[in-house]
N, C-alpha and C. Protein backbone atom coordinates (compact mmCIF):
# COMPACT_ATOMS: atom_id res chain seq x y z
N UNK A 1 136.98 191.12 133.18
CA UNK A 1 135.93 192.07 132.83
C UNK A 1 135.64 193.01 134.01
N UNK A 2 135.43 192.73 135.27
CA UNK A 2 135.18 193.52 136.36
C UNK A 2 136.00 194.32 136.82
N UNK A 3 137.35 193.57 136.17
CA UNK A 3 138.50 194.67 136.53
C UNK A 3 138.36 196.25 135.86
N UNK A 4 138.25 195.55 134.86
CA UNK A 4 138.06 196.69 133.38
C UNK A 4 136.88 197.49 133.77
N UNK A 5 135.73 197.31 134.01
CA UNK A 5 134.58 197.72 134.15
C UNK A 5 134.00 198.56 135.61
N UNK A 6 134.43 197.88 136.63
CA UNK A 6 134.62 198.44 137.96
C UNK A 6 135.43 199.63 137.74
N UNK A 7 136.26 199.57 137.28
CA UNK A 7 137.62 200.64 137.82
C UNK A 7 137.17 201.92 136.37
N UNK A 8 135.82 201.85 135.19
CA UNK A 8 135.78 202.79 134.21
C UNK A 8 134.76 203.56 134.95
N UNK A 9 134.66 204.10 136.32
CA UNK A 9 133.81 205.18 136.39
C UNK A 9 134.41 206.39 136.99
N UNK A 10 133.57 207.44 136.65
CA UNK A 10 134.07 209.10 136.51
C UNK A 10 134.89 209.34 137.81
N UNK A 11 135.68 210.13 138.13
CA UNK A 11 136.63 210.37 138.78
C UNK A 11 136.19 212.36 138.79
N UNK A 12 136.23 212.65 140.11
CA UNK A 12 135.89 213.80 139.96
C UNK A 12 137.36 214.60 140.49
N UNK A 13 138.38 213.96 140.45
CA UNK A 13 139.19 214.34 141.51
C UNK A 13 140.16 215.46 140.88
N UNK A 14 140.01 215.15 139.93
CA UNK A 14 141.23 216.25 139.13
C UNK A 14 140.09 217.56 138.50
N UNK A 15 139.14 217.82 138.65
CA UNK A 15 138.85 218.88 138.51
C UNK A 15 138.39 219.58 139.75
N UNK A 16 138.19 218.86 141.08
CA UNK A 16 138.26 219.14 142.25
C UNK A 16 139.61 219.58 142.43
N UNK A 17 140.59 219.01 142.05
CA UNK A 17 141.89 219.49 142.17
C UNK A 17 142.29 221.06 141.48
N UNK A 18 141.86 221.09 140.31
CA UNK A 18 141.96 222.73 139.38
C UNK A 18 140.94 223.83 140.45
N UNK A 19 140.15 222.97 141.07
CA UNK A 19 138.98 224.01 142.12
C UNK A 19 140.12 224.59 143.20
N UNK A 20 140.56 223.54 143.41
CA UNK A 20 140.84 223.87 144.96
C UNK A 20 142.63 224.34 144.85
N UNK A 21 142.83 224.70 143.43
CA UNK A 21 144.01 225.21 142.97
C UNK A 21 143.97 227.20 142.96
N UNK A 22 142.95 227.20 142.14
CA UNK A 22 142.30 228.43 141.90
C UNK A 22 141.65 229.04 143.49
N UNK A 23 141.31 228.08 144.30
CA UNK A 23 140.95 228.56 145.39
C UNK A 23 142.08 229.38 146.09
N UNK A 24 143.15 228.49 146.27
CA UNK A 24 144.47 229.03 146.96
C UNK A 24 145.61 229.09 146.40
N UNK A 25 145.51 229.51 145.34
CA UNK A 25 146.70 229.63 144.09
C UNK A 25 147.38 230.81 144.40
N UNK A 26 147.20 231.91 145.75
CA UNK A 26 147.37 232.52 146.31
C UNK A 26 148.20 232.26 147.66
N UNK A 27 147.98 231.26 148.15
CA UNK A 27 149.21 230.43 148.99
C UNK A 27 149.37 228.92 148.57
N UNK A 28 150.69 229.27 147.99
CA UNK A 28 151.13 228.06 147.93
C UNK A 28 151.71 227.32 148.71
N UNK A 29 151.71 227.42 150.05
CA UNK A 29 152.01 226.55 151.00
C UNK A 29 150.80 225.47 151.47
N UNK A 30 149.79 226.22 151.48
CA UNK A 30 148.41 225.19 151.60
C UNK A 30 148.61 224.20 150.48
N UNK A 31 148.49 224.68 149.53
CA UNK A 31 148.48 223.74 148.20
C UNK A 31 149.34 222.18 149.16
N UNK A 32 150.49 222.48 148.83
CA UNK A 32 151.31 221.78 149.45
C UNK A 32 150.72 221.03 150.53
N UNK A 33 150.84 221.72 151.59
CA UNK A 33 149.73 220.95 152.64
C UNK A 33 149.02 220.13 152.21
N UNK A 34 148.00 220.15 151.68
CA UNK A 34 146.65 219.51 151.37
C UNK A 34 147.40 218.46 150.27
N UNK A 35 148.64 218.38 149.25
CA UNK A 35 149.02 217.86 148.91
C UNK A 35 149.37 216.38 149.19
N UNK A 36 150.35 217.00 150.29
CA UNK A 36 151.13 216.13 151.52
C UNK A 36 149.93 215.15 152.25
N UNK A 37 148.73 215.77 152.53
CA UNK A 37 148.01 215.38 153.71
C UNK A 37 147.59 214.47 152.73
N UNK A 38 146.91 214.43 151.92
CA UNK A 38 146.46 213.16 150.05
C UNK A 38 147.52 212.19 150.53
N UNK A 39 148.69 212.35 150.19
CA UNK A 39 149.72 211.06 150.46
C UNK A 39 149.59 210.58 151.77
N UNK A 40 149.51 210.65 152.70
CA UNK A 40 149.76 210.26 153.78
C UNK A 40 148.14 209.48 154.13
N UNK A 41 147.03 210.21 153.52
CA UNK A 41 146.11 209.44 154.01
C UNK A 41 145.99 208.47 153.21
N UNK A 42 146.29 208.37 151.99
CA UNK A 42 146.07 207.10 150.73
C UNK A 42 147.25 206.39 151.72
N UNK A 43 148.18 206.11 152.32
CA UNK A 43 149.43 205.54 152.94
C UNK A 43 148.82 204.93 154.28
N UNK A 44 148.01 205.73 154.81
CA UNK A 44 146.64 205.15 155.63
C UNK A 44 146.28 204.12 155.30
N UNK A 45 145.09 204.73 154.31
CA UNK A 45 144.22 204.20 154.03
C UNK A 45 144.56 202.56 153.71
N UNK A 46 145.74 202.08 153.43
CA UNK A 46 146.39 201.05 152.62
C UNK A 46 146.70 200.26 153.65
N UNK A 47 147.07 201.26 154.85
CA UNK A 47 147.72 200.33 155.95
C UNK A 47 146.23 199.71 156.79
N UNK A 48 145.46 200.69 156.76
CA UNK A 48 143.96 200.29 157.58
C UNK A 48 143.46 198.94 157.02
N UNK A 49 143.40 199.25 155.65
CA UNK A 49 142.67 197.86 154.88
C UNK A 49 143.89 196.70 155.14
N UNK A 50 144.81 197.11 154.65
CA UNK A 50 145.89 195.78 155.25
C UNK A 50 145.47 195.18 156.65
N UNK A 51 145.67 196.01 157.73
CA UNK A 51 145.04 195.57 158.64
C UNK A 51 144.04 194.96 159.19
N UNK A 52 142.93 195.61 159.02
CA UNK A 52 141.58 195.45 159.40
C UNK A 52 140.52 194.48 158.05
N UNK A 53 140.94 194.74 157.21
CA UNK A 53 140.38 193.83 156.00
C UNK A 53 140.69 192.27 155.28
N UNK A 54 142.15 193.22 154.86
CA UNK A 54 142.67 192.26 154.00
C UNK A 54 143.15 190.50 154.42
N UNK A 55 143.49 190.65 155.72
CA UNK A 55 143.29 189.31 156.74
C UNK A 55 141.92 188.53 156.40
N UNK A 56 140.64 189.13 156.45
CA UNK A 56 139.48 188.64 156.53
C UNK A 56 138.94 188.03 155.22
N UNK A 57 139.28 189.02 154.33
CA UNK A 57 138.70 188.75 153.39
C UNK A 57 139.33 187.16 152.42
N UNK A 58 137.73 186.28 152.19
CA UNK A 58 137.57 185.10 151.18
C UNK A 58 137.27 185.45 149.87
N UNK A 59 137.68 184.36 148.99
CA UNK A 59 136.83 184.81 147.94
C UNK A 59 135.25 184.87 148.18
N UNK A 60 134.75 184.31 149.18
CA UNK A 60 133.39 184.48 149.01
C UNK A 60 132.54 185.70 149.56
N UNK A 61 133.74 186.25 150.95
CA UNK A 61 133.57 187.44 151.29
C UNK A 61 133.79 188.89 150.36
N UNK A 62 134.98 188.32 149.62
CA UNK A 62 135.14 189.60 148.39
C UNK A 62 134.24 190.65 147.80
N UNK A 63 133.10 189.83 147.02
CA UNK A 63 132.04 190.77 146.30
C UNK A 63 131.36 191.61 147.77
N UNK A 64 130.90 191.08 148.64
CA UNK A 64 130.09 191.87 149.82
C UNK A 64 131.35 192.81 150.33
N UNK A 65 132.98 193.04 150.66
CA UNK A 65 133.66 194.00 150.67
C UNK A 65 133.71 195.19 149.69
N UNK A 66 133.97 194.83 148.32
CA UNK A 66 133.79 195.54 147.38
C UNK A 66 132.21 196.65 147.75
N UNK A 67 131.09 195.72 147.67
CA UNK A 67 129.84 196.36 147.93
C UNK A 67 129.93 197.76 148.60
N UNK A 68 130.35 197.08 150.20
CA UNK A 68 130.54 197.70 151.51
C UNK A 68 131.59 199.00 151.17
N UNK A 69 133.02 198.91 150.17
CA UNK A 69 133.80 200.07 150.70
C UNK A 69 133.33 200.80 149.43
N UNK A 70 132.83 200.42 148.61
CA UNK A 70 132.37 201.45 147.89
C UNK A 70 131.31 202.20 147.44
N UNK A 71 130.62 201.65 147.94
CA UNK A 71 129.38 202.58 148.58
C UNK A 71 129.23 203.45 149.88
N UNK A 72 130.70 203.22 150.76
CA UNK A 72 130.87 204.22 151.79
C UNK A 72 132.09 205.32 151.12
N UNK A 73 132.62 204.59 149.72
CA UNK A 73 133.14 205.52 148.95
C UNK A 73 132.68 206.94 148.74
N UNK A 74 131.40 206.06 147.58
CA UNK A 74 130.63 207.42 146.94
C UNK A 74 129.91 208.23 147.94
N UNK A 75 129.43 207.49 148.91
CA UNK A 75 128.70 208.83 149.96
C UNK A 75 130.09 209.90 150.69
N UNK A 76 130.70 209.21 150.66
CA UNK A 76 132.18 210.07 151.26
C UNK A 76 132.51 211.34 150.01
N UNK A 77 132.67 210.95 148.98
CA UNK A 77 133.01 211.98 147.75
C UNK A 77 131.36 212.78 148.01
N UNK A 78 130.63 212.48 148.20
CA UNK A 78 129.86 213.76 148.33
C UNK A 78 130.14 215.05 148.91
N UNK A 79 131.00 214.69 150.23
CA UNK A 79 131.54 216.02 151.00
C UNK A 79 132.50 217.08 149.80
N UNK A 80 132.69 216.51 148.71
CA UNK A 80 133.29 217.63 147.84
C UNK A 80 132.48 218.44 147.85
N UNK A 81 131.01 218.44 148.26
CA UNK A 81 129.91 219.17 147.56
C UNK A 81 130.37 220.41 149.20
N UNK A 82 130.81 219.85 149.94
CA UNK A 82 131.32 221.55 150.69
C UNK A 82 131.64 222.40 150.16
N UNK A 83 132.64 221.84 149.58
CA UNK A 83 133.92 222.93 149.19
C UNK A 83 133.24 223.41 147.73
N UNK A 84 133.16 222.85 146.91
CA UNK A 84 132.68 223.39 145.68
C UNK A 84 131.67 224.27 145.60
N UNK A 85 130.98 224.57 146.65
CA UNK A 85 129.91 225.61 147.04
C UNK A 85 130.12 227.00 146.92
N UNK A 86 131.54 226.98 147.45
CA UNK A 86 132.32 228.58 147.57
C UNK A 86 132.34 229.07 145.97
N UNK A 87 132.05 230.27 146.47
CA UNK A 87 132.13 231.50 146.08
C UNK A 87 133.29 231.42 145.64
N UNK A 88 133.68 231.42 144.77
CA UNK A 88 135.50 231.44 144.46
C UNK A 88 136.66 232.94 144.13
N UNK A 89 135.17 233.74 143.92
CA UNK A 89 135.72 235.09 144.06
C UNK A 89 135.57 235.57 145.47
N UNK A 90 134.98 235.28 146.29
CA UNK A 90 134.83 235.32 147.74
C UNK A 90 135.79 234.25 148.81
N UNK A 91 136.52 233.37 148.07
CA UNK A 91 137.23 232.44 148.74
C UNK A 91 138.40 233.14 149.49
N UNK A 92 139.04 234.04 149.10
CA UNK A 92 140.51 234.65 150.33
C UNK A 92 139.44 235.40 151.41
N UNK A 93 138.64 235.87 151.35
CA UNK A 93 137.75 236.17 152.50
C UNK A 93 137.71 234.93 153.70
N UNK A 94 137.35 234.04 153.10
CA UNK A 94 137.12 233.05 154.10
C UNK A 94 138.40 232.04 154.13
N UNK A 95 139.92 232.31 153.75
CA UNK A 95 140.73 231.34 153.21
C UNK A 95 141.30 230.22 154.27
N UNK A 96 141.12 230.72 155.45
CA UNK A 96 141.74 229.72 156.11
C UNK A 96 140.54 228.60 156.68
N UNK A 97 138.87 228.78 156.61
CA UNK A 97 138.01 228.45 156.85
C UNK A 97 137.71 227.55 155.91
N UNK A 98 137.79 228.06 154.70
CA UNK A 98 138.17 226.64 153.67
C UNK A 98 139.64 226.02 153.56
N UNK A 99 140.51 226.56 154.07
CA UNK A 99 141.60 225.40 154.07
C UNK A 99 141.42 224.07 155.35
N UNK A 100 140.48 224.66 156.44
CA UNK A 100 140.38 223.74 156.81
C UNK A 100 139.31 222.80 156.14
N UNK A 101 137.84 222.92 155.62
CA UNK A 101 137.25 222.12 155.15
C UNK A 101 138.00 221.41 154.21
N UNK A 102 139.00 221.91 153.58
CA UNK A 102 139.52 220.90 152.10
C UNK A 102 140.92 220.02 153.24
N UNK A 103 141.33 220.30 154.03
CA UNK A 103 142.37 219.20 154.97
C UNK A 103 140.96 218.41 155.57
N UNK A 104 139.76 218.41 155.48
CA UNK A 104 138.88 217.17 156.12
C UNK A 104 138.61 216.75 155.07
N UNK A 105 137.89 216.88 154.12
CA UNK A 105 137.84 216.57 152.68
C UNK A 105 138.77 215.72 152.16
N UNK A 106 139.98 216.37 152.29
CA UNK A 106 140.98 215.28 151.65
C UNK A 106 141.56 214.35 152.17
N UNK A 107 141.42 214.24 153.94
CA UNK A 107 141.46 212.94 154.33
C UNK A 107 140.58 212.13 154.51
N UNK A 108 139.13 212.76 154.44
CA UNK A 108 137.92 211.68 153.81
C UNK A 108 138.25 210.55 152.84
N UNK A 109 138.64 211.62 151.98
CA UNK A 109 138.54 210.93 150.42
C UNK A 109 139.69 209.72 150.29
N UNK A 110 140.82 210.55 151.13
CA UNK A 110 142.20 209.78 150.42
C UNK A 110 142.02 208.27 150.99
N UNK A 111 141.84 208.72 152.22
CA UNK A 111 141.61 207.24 153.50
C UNK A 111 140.70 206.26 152.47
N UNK A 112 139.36 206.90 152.43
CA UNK A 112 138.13 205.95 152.00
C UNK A 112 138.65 205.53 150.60
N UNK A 113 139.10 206.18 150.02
CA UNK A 113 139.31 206.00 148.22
C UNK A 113 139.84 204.74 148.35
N UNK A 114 141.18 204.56 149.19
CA UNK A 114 142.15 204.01 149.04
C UNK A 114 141.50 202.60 149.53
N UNK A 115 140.81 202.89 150.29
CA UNK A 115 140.36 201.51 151.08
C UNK A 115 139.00 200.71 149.93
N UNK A 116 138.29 201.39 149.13
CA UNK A 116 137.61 201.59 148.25
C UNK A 116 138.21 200.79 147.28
N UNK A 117 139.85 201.19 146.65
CA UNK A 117 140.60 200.73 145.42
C UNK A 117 141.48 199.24 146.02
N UNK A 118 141.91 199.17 146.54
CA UNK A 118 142.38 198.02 147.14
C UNK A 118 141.74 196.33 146.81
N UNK A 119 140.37 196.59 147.01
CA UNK A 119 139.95 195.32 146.89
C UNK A 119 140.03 194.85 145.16
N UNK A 120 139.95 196.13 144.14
CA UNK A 120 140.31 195.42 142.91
C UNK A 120 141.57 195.08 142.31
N UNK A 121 142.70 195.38 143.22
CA UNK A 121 143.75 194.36 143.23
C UNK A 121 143.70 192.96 143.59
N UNK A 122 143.13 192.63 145.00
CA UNK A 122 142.29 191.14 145.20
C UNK A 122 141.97 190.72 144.50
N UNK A 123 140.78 191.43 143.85
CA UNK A 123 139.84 190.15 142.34
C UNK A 123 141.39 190.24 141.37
N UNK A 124 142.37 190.87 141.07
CA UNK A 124 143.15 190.63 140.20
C UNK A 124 144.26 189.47 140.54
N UNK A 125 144.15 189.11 142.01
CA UNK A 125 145.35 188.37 142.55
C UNK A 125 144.02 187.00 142.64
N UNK A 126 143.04 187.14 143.31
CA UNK A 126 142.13 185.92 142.87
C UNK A 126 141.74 185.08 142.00
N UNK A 127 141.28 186.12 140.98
CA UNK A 127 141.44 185.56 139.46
C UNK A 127 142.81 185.25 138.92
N UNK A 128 143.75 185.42 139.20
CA UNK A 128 145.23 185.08 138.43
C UNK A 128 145.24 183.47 139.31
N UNK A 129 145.52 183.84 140.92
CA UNK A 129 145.39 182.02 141.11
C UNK A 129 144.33 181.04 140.96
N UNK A 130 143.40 181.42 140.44
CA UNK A 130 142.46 180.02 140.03
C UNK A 130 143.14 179.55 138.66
N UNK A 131 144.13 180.51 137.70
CA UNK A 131 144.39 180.11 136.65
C UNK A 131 145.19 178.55 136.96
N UNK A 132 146.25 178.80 137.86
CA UNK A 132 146.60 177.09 137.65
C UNK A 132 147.81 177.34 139.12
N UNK A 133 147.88 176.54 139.88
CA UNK A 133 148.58 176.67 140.96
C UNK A 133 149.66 176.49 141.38
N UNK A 134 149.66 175.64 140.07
CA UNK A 134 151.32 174.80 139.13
C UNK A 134 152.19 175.06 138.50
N UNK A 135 151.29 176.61 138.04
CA UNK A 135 151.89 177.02 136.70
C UNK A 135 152.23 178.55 137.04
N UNK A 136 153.17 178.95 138.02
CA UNK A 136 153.24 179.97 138.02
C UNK A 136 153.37 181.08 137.57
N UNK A 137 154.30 180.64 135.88
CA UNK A 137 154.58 181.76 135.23
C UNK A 137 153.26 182.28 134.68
N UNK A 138 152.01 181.37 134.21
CA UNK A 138 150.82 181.67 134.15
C UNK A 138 150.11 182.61 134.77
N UNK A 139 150.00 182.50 135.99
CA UNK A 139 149.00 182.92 137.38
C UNK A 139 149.98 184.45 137.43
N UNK A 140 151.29 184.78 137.12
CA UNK A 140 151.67 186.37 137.32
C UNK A 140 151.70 187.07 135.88
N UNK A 141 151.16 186.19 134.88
CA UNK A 141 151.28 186.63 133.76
C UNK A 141 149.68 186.91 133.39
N UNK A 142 148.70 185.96 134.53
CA UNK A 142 147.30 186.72 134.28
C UNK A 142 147.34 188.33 135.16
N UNK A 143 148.20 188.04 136.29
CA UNK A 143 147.59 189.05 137.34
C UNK A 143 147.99 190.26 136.93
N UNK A 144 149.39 189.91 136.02
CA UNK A 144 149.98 191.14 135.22
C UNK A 144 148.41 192.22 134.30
N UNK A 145 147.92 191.00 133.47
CA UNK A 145 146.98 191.17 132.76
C UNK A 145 145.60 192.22 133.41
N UNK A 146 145.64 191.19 134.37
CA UNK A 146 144.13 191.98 135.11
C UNK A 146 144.76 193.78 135.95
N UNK A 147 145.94 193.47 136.53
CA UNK A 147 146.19 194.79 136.82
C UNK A 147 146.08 195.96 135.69
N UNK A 148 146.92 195.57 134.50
CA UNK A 148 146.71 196.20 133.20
C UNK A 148 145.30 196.66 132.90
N UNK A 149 144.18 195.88 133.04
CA UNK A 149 143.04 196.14 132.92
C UNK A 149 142.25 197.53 133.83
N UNK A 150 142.49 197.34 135.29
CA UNK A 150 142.48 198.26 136.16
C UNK A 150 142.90 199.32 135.53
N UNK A 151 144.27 199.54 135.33
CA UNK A 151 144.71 200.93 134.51
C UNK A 151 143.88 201.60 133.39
N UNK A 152 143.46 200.43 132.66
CA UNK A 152 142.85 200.92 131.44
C UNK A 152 141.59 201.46 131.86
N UNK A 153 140.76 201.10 132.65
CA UNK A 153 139.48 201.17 133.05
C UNK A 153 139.72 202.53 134.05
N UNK A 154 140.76 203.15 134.24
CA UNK A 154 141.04 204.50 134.39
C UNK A 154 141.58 205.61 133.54
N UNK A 155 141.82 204.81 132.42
CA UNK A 155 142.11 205.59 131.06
C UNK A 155 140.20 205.65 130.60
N UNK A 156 140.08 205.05 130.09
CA UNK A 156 139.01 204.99 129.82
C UNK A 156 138.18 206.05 130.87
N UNK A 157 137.92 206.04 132.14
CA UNK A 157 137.23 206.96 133.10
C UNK A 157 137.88 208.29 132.74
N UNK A 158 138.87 208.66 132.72
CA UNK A 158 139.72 210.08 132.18
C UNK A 158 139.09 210.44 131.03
N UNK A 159 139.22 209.55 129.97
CA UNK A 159 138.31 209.99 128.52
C UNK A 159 136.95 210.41 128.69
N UNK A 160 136.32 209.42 129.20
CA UNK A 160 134.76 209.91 129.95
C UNK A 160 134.33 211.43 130.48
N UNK A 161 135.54 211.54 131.48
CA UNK A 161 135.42 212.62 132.25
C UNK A 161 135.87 214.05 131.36
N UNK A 162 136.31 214.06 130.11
CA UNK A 162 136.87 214.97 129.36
C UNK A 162 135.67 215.37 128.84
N UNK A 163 134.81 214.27 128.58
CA UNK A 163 133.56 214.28 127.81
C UNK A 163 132.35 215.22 128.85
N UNK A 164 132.14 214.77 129.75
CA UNK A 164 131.48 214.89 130.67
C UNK A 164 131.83 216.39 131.19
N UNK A 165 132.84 217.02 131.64
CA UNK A 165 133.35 218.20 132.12
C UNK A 165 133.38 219.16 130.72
N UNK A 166 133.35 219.05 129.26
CA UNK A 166 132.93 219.79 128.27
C UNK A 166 131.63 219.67 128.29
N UNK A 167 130.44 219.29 128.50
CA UNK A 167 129.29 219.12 128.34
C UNK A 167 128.66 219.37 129.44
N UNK A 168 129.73 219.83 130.71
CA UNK A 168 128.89 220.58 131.71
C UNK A 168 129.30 221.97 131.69
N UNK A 169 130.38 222.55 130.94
CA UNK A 169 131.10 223.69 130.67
C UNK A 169 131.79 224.05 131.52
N UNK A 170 132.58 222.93 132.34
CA UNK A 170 133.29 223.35 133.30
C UNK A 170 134.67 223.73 133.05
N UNK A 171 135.14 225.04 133.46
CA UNK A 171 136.51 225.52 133.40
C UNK A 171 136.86 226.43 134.18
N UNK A 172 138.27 227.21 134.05
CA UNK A 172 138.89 227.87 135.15
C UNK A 172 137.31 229.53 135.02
N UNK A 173 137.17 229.83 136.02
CA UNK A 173 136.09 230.57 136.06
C UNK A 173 134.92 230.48 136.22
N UNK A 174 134.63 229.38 135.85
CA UNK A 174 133.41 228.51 135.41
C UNK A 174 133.20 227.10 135.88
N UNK A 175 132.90 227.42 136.96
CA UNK A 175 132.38 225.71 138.52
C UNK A 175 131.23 225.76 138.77
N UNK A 176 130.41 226.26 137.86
CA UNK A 176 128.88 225.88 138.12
C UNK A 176 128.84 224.44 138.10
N UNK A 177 129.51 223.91 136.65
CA UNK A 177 128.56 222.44 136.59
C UNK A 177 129.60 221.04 137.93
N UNK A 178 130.66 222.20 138.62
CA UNK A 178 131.27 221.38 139.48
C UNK A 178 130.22 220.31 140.29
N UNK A 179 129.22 220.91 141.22
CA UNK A 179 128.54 220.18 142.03
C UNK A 179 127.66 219.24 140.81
N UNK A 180 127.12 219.28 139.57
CA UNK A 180 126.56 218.53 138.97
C UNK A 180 127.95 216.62 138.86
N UNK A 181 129.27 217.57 138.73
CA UNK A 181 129.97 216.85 138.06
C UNK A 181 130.34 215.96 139.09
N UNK A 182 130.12 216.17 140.24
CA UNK A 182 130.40 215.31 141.93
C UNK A 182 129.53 214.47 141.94
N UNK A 183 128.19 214.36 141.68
CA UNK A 183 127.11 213.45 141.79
C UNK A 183 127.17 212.66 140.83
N UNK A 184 127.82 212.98 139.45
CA UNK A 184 128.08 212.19 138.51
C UNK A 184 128.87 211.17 139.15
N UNK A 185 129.97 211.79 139.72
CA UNK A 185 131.01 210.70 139.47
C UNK A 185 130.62 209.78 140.44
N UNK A 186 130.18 210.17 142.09
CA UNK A 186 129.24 209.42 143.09
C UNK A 186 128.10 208.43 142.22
N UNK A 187 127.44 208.71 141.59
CA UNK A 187 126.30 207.95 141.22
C UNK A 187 127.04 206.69 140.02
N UNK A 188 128.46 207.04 139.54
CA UNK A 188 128.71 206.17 138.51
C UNK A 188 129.63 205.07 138.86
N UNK A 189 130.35 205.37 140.69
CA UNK A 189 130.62 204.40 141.22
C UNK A 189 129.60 203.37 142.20
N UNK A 190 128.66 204.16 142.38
CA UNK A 190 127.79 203.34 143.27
C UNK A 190 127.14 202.06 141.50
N UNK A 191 127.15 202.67 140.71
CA UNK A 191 126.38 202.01 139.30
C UNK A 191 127.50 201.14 138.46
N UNK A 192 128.60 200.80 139.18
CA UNK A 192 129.67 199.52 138.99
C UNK A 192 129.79 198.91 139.35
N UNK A 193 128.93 199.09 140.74
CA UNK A 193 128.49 197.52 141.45
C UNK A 193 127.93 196.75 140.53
N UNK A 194 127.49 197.01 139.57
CA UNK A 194 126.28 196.04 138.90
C UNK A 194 127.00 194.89 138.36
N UNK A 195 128.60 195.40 138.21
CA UNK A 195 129.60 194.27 137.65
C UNK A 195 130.39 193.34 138.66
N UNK A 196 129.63 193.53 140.39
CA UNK A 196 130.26 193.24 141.13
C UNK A 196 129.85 191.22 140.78
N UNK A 197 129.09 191.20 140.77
CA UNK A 197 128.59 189.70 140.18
C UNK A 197 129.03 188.70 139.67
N UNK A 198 130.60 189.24 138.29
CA UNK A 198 131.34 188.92 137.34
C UNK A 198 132.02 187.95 138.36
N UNK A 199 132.40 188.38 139.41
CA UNK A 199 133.69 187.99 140.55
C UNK A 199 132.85 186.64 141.29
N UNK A 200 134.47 185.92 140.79
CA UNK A 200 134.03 184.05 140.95
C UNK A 200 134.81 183.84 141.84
N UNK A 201 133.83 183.25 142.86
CA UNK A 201 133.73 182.76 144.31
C UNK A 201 134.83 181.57 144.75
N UNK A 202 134.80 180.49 145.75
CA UNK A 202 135.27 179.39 145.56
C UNK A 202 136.67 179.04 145.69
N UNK A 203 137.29 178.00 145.45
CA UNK A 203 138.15 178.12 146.18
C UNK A 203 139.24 177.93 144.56
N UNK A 204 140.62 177.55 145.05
CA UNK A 204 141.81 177.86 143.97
C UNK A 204 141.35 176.43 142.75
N UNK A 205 140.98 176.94 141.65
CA UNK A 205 141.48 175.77 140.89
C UNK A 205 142.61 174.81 141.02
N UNK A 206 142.74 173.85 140.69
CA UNK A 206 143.87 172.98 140.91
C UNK A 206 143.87 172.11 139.44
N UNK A 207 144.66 172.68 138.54
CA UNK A 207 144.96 171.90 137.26
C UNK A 207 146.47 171.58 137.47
N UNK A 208 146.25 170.02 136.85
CA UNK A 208 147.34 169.22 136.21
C UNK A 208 148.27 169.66 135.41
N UNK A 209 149.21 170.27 134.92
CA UNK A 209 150.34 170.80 133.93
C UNK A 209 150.93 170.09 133.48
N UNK A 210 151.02 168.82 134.19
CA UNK A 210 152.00 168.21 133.38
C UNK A 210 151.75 166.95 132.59
């Protein structure tokens, strides 16, 4: 359930992405750039938490990580609220002044996101080994399951956000309801903690199979 439920909130990133397309759809080498610089910091971000986290973390430490990176998540996605400010008919005026704000921006995001998404692979590898410790084809046939769930709970956030971005009237021309649609998506990950709770503590079950 937490898999599913954690991972169904709004995603502002792909219409931040059509923003900051239209911004410099005029050089396409930035595009690129800022592209490139996304991969490399999510490639970060993966190696940081490997490092610095993923060693540490218990199941009992788990829910208080989760807490911790994603609530330094959503205050981090606020800095979209820079860039979405511009003037977008005024943006080649200032173009290289916002290419740099969107190369800090996007290694904010990519780094923190990544370090943010990580731990709900854990609850999916946690929850699969309490299933049985014996039974392996079991325990990769839950974790299969719970990853599946993750995905969906980003299908599901995509549908949301279709909903949500028609009902703020956001489109190419039209980024007023952008900064509304940033706080959305900030306020709907900080409001998935509430499912952080679901996630069971303790140590590996140990059932009999045979």
């Amino acid at each position: 359930m937490l898999t599913l439920f954690f991972n169904n909130n709004d995603d502002d990133r792909y219409s931040y992405n059509s923003f900051i397309y239209e911004i410099f759809q005029t050089s396409a080498a930035r595009l690129q750039v800022i592209s490139l610089i996304a991969s490399v910091g999510m490639y970060a971000g993966s190696r940081f938490f490997q490092s610095y986290f993923a060693k540490n973390i218990t199941p009992q430490t788990l829910p208080v990580t989760i807490i911790k990176t994603s609530t330094v998540a959503a205050v981090v996605s606020m800095s979209y609220l820079w860039l979405v400010s511009v003037d977008v008919d005024k943006a080649s005026q200032d173009i290289n002044k916002n290419f740099v704000i969107a190369i800090i921006i996007t290694i904010l995001n990519s780094i923190v996101g990544e370090v943010a998404f990580l731990p709900s692979i854990m609850v999916a590898s946690s929850a699969a080994e309490h299933t049985s410790i014996h039974n392996k084809s079991k325990c990769v046939m839950r974790w299969g399951i719970l990853c599946s769930a993750i995905d969906f709970g980003d299908e599901l956030s995509d549908w949301l956000l279709v909903l949500i971005v028609g009902a703020l009237g956001i489109d190419r021309g039209n980024w007023a309801g952008l900064k509304t649609l940033v706080l959305i998506c900030g306020g709907s990950q900080l409001a998935s903690l509430a499912f952080v709770p679901l996630i069971k503590g303790g140590k590996t079950r140990e059932t009999n199979t045979k």
